[in-house]
C-alpha atoms as a PDB file:
ATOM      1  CA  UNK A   1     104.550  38.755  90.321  1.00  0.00           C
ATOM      2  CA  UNK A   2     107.577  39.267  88.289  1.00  0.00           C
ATOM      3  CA  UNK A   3     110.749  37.265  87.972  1.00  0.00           C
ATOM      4  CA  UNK A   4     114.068  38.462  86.626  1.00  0.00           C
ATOM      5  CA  UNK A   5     116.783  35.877  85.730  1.00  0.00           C
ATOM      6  CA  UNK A   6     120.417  36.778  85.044  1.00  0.00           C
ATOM      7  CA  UNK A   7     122.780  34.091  86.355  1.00  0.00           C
ATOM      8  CA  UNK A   8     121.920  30.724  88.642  1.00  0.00           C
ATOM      9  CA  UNK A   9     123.345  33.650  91.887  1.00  0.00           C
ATOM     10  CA  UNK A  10     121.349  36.417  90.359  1.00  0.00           C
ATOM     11  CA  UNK A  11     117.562  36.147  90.231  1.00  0.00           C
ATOM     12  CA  UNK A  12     115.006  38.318  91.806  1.00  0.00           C
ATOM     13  CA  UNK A  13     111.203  37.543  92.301  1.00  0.00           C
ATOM     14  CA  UNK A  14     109.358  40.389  92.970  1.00  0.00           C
ATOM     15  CA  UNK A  15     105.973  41.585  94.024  1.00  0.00           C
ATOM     16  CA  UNK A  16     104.167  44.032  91.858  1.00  0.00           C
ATOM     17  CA  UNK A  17     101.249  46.595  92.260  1.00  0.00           C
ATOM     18  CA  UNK A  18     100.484  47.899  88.848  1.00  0.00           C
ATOM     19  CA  UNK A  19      97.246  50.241  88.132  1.00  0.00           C
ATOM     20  CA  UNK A  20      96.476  51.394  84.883  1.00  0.00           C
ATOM     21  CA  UNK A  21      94.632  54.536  84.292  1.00  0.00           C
ATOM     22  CA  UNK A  22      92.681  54.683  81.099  1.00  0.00           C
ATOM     23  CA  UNK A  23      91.296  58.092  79.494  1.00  0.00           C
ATOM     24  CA  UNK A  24      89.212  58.702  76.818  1.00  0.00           C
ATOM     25  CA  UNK A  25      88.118  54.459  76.739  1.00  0.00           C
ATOM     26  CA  UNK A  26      87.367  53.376  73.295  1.00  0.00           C
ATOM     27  CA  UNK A  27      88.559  51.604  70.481  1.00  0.00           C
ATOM     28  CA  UNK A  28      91.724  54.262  71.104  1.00  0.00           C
ATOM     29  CA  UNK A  29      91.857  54.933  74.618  1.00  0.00           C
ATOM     30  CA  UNK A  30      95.318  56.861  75.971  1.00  0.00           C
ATOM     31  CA  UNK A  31      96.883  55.409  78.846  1.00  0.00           C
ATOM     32  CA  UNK A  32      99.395  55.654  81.664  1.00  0.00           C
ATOM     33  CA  UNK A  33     100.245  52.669  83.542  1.00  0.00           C
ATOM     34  CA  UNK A  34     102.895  52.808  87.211  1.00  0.00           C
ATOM     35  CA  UNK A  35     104.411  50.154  88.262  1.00  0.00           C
ATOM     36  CA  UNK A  36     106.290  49.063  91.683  1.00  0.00           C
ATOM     37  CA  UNK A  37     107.928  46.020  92.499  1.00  0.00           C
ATOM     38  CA  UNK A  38     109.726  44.559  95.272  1.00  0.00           C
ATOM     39  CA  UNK A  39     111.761  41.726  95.962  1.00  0.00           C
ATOM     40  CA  UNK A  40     110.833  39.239  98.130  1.00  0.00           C
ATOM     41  CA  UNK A  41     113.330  36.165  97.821  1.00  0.00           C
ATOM     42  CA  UNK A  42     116.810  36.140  98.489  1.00  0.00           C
ATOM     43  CA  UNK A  43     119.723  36.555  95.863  1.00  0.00           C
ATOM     44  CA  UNK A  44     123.280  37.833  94.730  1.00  0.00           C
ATOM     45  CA  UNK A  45     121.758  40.982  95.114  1.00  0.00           C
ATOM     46  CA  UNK A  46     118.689  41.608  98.049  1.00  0.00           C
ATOM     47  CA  UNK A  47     116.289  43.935  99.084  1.00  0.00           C
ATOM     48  CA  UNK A  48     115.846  45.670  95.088  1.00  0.00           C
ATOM     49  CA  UNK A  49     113.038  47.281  93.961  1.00  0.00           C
ATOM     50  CA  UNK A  50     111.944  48.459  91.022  1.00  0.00           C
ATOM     51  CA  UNK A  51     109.692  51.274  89.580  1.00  0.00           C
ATOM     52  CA  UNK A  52     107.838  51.827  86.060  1.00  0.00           C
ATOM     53  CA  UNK A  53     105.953  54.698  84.315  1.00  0.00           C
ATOM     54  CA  UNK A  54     104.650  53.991  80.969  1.00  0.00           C
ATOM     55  CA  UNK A  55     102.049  56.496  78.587  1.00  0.00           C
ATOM     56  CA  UNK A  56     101.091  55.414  75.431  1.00  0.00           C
ATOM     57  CA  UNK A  57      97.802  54.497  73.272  1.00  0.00           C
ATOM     58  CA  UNK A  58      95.549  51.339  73.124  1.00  0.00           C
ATOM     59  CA  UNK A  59      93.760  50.512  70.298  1.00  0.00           C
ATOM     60  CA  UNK A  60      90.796  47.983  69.976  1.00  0.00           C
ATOM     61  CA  UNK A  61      90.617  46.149  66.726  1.00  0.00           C
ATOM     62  CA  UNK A  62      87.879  43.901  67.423  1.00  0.00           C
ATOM     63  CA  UNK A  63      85.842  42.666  70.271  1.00  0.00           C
ATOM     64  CA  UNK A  64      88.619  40.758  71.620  1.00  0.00           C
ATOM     65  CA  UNK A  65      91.773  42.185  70.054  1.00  0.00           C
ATOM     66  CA  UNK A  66      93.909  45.129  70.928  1.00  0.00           C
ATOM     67  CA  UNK A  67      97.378  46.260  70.801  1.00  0.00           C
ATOM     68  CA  UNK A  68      99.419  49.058  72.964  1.00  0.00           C
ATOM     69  CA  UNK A  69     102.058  51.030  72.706  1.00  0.00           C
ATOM     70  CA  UNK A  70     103.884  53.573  74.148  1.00  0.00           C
ATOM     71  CA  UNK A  71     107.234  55.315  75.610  1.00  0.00           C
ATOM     72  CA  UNK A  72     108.249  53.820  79.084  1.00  0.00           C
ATOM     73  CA  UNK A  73     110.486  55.245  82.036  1.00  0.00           C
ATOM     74  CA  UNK A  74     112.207  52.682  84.612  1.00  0.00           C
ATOM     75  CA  UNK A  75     114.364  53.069  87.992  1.00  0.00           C
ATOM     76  CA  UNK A  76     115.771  50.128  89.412  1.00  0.00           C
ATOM     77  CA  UNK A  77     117.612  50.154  92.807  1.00  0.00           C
ATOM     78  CA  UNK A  78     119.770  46.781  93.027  1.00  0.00           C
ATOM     79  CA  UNK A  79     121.832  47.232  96.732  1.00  0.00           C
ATOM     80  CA  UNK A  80     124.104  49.966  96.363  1.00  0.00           C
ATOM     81  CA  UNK A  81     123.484  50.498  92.382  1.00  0.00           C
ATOM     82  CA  UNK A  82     120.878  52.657  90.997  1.00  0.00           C
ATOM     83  CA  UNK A  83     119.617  51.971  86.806  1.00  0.00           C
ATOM     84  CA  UNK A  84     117.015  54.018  84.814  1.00  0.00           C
ATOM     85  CA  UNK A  85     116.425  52.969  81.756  1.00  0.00           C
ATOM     86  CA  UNK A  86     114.096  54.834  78.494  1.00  0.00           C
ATOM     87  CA  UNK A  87     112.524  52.535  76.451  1.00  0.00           C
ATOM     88  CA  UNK A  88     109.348  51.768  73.700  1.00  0.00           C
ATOM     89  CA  UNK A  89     106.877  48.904  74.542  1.00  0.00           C
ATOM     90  CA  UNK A  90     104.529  47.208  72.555  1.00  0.00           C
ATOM     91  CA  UNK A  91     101.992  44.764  73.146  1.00  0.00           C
ATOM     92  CA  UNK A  92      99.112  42.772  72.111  1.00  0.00           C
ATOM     93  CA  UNK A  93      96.267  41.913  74.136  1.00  0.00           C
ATOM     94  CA  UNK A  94      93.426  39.164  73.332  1.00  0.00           C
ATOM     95  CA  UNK A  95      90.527  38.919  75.824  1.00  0.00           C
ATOM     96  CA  UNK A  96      89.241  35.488  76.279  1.00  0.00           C
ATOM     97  CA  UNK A  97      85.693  36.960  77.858  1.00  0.00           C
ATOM     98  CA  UNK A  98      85.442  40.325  76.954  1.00  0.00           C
ATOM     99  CA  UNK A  99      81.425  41.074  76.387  1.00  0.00           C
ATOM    100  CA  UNK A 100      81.234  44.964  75.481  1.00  0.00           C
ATOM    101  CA  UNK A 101      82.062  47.543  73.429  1.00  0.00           C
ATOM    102  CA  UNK A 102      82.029  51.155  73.383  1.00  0.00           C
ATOM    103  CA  UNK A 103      78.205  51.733  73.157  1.00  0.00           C
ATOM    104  CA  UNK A 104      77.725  49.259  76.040  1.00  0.00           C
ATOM    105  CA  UNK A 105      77.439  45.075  76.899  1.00  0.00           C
ATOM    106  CA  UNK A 106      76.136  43.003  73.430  1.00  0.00           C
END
């Protein structure tokens, strides 16, 4: 679920289905993660969806610690407008129960 917020008349609450496909895995595994969303609550603007394609790398720096980065390509469709936006992302990730690594479960 995802919720944008731009005025108290313009707020959207979406839905999201967002796989991530990881090659090489590893403490630096490459990455490309798609992303759609709909909207599923009523606003200034109704019925929007949105779309997301990001590549980039992960890198593990511990058992439980990782960061990501990488270039990311949006479309947005808000009623009769249309938005695409290019962007960088960056993240960090820490697992609370993550129990393996590379060569297999410790």
């Amino acid at each position: 679920m995802k919720y944008s917020y731009i005025d108290p008349n313009f707020h959207m609450m979406y839905w999201l289905i967002q796989p991530k496909f990881i090659f090489n895995p590893g403490d630096e595994a490459f990455f490309i993660d798609v992303t759609y969303g709909k909207q599923f609550n009523k606003s200034a603007v109704s019925n929007s969806d949105f779309w997301s394609l990001k590549a980039g790398l992960q890198v593990a720096y511990s058992k439980r610690l990782s960061q990501e980065g990488g270039l990311v390509l949006e479309g947005f469709q808000l009623g009769n407008s249309n938005a695409t936006f290019i962007g960088i992302s960056y993240g960090i990730t820490i697992f609370s129960n993550k129990n393996y690594t590379v060569e297999g479960i410790e």
